[in-house]
C-alpha atoms as a PDB file:
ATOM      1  CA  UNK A   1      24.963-119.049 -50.933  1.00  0.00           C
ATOM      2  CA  UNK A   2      21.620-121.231 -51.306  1.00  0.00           C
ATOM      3  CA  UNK A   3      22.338-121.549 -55.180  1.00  0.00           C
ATOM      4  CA  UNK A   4      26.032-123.000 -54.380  1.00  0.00           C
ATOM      5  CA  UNK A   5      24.990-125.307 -51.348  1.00  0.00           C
ATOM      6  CA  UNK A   6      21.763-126.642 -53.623  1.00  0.00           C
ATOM      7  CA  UNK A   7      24.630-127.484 -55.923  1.00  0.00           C
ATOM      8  CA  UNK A   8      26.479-129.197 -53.550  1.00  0.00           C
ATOM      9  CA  UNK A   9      23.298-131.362 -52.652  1.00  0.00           C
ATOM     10  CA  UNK A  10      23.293-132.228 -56.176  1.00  0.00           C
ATOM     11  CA  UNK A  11      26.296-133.079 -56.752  1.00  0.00           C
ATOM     12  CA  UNK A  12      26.225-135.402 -53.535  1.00  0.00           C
ATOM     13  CA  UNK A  13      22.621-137.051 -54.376  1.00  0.00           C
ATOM     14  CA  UNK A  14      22.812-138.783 -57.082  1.00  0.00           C
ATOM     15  CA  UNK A  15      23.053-142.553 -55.702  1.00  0.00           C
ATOM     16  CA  UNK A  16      20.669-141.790 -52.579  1.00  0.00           C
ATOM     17  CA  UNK A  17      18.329-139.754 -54.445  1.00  0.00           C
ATOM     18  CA  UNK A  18      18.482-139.771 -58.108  1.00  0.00           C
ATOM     19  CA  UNK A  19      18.831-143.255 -58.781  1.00  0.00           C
ATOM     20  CA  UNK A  20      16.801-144.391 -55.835  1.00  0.00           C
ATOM     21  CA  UNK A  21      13.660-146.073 -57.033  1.00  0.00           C
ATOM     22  CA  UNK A  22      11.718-144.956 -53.180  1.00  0.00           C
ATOM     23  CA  UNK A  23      12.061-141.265 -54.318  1.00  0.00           C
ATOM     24  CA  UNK A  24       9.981-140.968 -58.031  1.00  0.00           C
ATOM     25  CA  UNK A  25      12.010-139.081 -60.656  1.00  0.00           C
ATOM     26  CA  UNK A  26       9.251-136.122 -60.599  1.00  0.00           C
ATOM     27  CA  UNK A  27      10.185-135.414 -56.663  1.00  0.00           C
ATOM     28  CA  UNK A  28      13.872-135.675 -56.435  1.00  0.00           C
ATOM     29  CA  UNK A  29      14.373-132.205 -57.023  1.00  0.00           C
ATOM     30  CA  UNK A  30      11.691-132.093 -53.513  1.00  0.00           C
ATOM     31  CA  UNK A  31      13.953-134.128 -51.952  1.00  0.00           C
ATOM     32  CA  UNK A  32      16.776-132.408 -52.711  1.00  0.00           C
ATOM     33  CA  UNK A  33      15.073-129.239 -51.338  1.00  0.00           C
ATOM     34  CA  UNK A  34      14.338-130.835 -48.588  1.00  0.00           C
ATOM     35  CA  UNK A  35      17.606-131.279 -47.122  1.00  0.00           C
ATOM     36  CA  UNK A  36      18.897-128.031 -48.004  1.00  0.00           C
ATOM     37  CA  UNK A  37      16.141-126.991 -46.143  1.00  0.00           C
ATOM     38  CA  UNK A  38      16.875-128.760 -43.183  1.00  0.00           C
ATOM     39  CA  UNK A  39      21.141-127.718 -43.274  1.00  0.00           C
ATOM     40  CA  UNK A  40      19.766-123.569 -43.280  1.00  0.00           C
ATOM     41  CA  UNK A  41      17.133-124.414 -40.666  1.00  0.00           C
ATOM     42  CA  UNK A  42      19.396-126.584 -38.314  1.00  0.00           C
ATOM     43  CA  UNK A  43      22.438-123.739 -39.355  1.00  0.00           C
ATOM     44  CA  UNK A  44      19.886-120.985 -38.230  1.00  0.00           C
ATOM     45  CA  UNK A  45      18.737-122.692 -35.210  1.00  0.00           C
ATOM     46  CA  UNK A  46      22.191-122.857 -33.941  1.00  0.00           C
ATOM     47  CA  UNK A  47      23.442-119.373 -34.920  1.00  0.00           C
ATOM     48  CA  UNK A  48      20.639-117.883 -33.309  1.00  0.00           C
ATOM     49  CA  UNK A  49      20.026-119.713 -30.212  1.00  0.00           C
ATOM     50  CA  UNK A  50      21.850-123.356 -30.465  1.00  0.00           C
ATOM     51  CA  UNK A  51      24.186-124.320 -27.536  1.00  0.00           C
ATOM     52  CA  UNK A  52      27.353-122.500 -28.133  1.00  0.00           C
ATOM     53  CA  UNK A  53      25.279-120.275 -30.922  1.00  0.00           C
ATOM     54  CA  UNK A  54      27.790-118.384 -33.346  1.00  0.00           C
ATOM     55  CA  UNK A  55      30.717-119.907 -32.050  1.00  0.00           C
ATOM     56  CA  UNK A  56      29.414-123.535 -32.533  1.00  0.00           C
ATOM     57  CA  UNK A  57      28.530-122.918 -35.934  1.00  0.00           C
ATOM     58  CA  UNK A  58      31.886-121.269 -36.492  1.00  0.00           C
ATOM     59  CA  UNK A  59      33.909-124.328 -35.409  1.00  0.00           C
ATOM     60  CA  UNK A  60      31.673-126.254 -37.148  1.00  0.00           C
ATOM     61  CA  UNK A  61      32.328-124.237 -40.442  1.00  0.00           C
ATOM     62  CA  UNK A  62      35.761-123.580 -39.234  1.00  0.00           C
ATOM     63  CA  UNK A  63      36.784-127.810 -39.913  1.00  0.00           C
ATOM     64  CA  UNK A  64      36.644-128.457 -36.023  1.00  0.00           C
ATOM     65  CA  UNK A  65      34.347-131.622 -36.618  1.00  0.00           C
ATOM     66  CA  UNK A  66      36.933-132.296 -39.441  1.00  0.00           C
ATOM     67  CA  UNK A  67      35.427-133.064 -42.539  1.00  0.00           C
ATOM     68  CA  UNK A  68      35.030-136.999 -42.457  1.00  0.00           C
ATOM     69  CA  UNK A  69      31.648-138.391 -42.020  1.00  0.00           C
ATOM     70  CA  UNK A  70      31.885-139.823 -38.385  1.00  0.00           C
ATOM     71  CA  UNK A  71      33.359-136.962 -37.201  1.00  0.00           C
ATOM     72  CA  UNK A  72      30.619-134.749 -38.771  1.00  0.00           C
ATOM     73  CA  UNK A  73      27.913-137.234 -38.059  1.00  0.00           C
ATOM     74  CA  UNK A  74      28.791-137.390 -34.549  1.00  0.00           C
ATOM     75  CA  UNK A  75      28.472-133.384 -34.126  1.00  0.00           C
ATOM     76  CA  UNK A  76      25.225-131.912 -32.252  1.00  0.00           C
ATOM     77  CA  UNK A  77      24.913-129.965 -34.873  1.00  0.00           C
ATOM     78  CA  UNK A  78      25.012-131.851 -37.853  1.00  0.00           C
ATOM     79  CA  UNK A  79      23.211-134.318 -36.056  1.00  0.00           C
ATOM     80  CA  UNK A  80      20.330-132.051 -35.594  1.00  0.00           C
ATOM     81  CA  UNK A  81      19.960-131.407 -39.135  1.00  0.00           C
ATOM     82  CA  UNK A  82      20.259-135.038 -40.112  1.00  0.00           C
ATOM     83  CA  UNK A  83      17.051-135.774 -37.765  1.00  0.00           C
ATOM     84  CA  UNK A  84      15.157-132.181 -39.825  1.00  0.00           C
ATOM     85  CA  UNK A  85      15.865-134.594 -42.903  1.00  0.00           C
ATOM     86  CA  UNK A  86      15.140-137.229 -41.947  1.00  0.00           C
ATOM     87  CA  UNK A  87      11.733-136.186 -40.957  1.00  0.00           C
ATOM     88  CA  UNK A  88      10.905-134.067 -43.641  1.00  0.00           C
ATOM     89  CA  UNK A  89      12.078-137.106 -45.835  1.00  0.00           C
ATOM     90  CA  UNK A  90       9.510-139.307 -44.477  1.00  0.00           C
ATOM     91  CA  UNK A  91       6.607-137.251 -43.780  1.00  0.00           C
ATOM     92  CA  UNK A  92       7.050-135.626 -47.989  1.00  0.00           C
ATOM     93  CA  UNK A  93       7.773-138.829 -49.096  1.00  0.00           C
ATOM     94  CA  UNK A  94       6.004-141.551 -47.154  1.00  0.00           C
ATOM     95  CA  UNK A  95       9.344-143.324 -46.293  1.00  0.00           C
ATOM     96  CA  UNK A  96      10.485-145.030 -43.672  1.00  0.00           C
ATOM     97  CA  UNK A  97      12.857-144.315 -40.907  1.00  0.00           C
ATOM     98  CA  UNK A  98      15.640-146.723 -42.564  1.00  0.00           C
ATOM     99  CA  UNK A  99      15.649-145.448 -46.061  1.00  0.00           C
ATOM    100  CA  UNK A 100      15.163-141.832 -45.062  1.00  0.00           C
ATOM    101  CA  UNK A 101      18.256-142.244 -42.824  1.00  0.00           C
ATOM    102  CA  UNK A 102      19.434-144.245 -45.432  1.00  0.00           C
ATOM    103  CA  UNK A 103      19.353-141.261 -47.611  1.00  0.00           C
ATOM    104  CA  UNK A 104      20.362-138.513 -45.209  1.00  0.00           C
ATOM    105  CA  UNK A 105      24.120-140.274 -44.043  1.00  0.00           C
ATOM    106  CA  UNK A 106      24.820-140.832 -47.784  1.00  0.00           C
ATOM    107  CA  UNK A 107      23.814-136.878 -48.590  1.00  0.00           C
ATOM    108  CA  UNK A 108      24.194-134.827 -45.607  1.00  0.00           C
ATOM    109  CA  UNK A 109      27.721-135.264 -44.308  1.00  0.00           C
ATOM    110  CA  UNK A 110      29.575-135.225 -48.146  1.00  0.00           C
ATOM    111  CA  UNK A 111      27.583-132.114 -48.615  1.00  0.00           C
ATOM    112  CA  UNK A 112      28.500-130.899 -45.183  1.00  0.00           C
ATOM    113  CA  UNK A 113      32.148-132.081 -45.898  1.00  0.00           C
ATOM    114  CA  UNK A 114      32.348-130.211 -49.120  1.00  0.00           C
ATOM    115  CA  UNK A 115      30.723-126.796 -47.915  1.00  0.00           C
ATOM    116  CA  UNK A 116      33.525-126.820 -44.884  1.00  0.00           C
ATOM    117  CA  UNK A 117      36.689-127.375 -47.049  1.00  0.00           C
ATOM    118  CA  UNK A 118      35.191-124.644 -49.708  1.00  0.00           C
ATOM    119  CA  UNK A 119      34.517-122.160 -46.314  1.00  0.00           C
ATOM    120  CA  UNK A 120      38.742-123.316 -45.461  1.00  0.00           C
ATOM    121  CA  UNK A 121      39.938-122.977 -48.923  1.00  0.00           C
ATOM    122  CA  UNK A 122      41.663-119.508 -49.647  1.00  0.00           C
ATOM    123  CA  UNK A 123      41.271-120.224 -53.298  1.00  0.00           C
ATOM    124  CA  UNK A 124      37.533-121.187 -53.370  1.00  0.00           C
ATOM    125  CA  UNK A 125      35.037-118.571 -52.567  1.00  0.00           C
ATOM    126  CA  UNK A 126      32.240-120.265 -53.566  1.00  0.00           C
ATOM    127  CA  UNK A 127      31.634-120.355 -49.703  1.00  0.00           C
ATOM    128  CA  UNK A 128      32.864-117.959 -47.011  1.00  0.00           C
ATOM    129  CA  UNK A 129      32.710-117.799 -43.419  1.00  0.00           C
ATOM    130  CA  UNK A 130      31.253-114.256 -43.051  1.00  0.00           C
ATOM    131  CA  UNK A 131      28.486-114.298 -45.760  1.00  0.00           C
ATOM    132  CA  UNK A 132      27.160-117.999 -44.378  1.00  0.00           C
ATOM    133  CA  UNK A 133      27.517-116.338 -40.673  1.00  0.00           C
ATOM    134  CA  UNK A 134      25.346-113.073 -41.600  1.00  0.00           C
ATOM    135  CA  UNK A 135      22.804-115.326 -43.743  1.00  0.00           C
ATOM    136  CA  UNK A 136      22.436-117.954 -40.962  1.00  0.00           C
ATOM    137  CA  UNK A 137      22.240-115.064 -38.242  1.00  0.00           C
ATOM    138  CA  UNK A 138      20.168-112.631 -40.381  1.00  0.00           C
ATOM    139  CA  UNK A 139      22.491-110.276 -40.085  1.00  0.00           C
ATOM    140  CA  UNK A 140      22.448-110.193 -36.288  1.00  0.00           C
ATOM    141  CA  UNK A 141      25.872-110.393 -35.298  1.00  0.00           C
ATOM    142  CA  UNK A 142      27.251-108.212 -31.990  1.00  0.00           C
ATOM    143  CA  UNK A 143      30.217-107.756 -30.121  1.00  0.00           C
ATOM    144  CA  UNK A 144      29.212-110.798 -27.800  1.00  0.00           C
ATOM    145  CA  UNK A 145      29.708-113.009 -30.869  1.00  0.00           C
ATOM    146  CA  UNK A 146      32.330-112.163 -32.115  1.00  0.00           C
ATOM    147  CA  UNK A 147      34.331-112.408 -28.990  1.00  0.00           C
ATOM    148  CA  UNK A 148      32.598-115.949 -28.970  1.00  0.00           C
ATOM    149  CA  UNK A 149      33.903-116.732 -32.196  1.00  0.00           C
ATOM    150  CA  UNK A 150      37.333-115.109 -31.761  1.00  0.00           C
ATOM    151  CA  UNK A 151      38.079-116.639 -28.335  1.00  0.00           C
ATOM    152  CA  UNK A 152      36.934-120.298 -30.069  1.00  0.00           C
ATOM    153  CA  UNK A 153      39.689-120.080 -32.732  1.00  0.00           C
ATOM    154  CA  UNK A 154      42.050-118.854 -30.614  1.00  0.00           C
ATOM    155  CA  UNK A 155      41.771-121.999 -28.299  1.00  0.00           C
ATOM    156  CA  UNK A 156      40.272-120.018 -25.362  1.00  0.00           C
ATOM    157  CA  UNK A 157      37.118-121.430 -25.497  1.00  0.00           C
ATOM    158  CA  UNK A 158      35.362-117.625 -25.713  1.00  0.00           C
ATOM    159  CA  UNK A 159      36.490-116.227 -23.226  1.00  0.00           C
ATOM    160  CA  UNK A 160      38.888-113.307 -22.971  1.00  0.00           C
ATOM    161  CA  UNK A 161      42.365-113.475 -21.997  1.00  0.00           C
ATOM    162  CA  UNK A 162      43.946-111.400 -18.728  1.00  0.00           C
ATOM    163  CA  UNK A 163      45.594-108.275 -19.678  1.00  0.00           C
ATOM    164  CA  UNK A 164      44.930-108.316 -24.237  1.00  0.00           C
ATOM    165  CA  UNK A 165      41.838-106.404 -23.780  1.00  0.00           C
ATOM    166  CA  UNK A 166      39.035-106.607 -26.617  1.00  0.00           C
ATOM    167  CA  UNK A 167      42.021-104.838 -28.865  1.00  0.00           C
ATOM    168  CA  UNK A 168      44.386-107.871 -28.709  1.00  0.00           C
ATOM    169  CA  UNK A 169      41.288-110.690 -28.787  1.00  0.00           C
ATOM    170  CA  UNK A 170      40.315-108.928 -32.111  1.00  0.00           C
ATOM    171  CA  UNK A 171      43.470-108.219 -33.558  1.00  0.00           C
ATOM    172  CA  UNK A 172      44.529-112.515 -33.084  1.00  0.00           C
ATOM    173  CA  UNK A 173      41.061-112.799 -34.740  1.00  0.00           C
ATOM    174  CA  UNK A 174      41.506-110.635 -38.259  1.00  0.00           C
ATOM    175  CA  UNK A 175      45.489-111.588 -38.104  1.00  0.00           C
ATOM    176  CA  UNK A 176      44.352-115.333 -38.992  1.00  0.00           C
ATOM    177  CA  UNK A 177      46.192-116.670 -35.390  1.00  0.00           C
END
């Protein structure tokens, strides 16, 4: 998953980073590294004790942001792992807080925007949501989050239903509802 989201940042860096003269040729692979640094750390942050944990990350993944970079921008998230960039831009780098941010909003929310519609897309599975959820969680997933993440895709804001039981809340979950 780190090879194909490095890719992403890549393919999503070239104006900001590549062919920025503030960021030497010799370092923009560090910078690169840098913000895919920041997206596991903020992503691992919030899937192991971020407000709304698993289930924020999963309707983050999920497209609930939407993809657009206001929308994505604007997310607590997101927004968390633009401010990891942004310091780890300026403190590597010696830049300021305008070009580092500068840098950040033109790489982090296409990047972010790209890994989301791969996670959505049935015929792309470069990303997926249960591979990024075990990497981001190290593999600590229980029943507790996955009734979190169920009930948030099923529009009941994680928390069971009267009379479906754990049988029906699962079932809507794997039957794609």
């Amino acid at each position: 998953m780190l090879e194909q989201l490095m890719g992403l940042i890549k393919d999503h860096s070239q104006d900001a980073i590549v062919n920025n003269p503030a960021i030497p040729n010799e370092h923009n692979n560090d910078a690169m590294q840098t913000i895919l640094g920041a997206i596991t750390s903020g992503m691992q942050q919030q899937a192991q004790n971020g407000q709304g944990g698993m289930a924020g990350l999963a309707g983050l993944l999920g497209g609930q942001s939407g993809t657009s970079s206001g929308g994505l921008m604007s997310n607590p998230i997101v927004a968390g792992i633009a401010q990891q960039a942004i310091s780890g831009l300026m403190t590597k780098f010696g830049l300021g807080n305008g070009a580092a941010t500068g840098i950040v909003s033109q790489v982090l929310p296409n990047v972010m925007g790209s890994m989301i519609s791969k996670t959505n897309d049935p015929q792309d599975s470069s990303f997926n949501m249960s591979d990024i959820m075990g990497v981001m969680s190290d593999g600590k997933v229980d029943m507790n989050d996955i009734m979190n993440i169920a009930g948030k895709f099923m529009g009941n804001g994680g928390q069971q239903q009267a009379g479906g039981g754990l049988g029906s809340l699962l079932g809507g979950f794997f039957d794609g509802k």
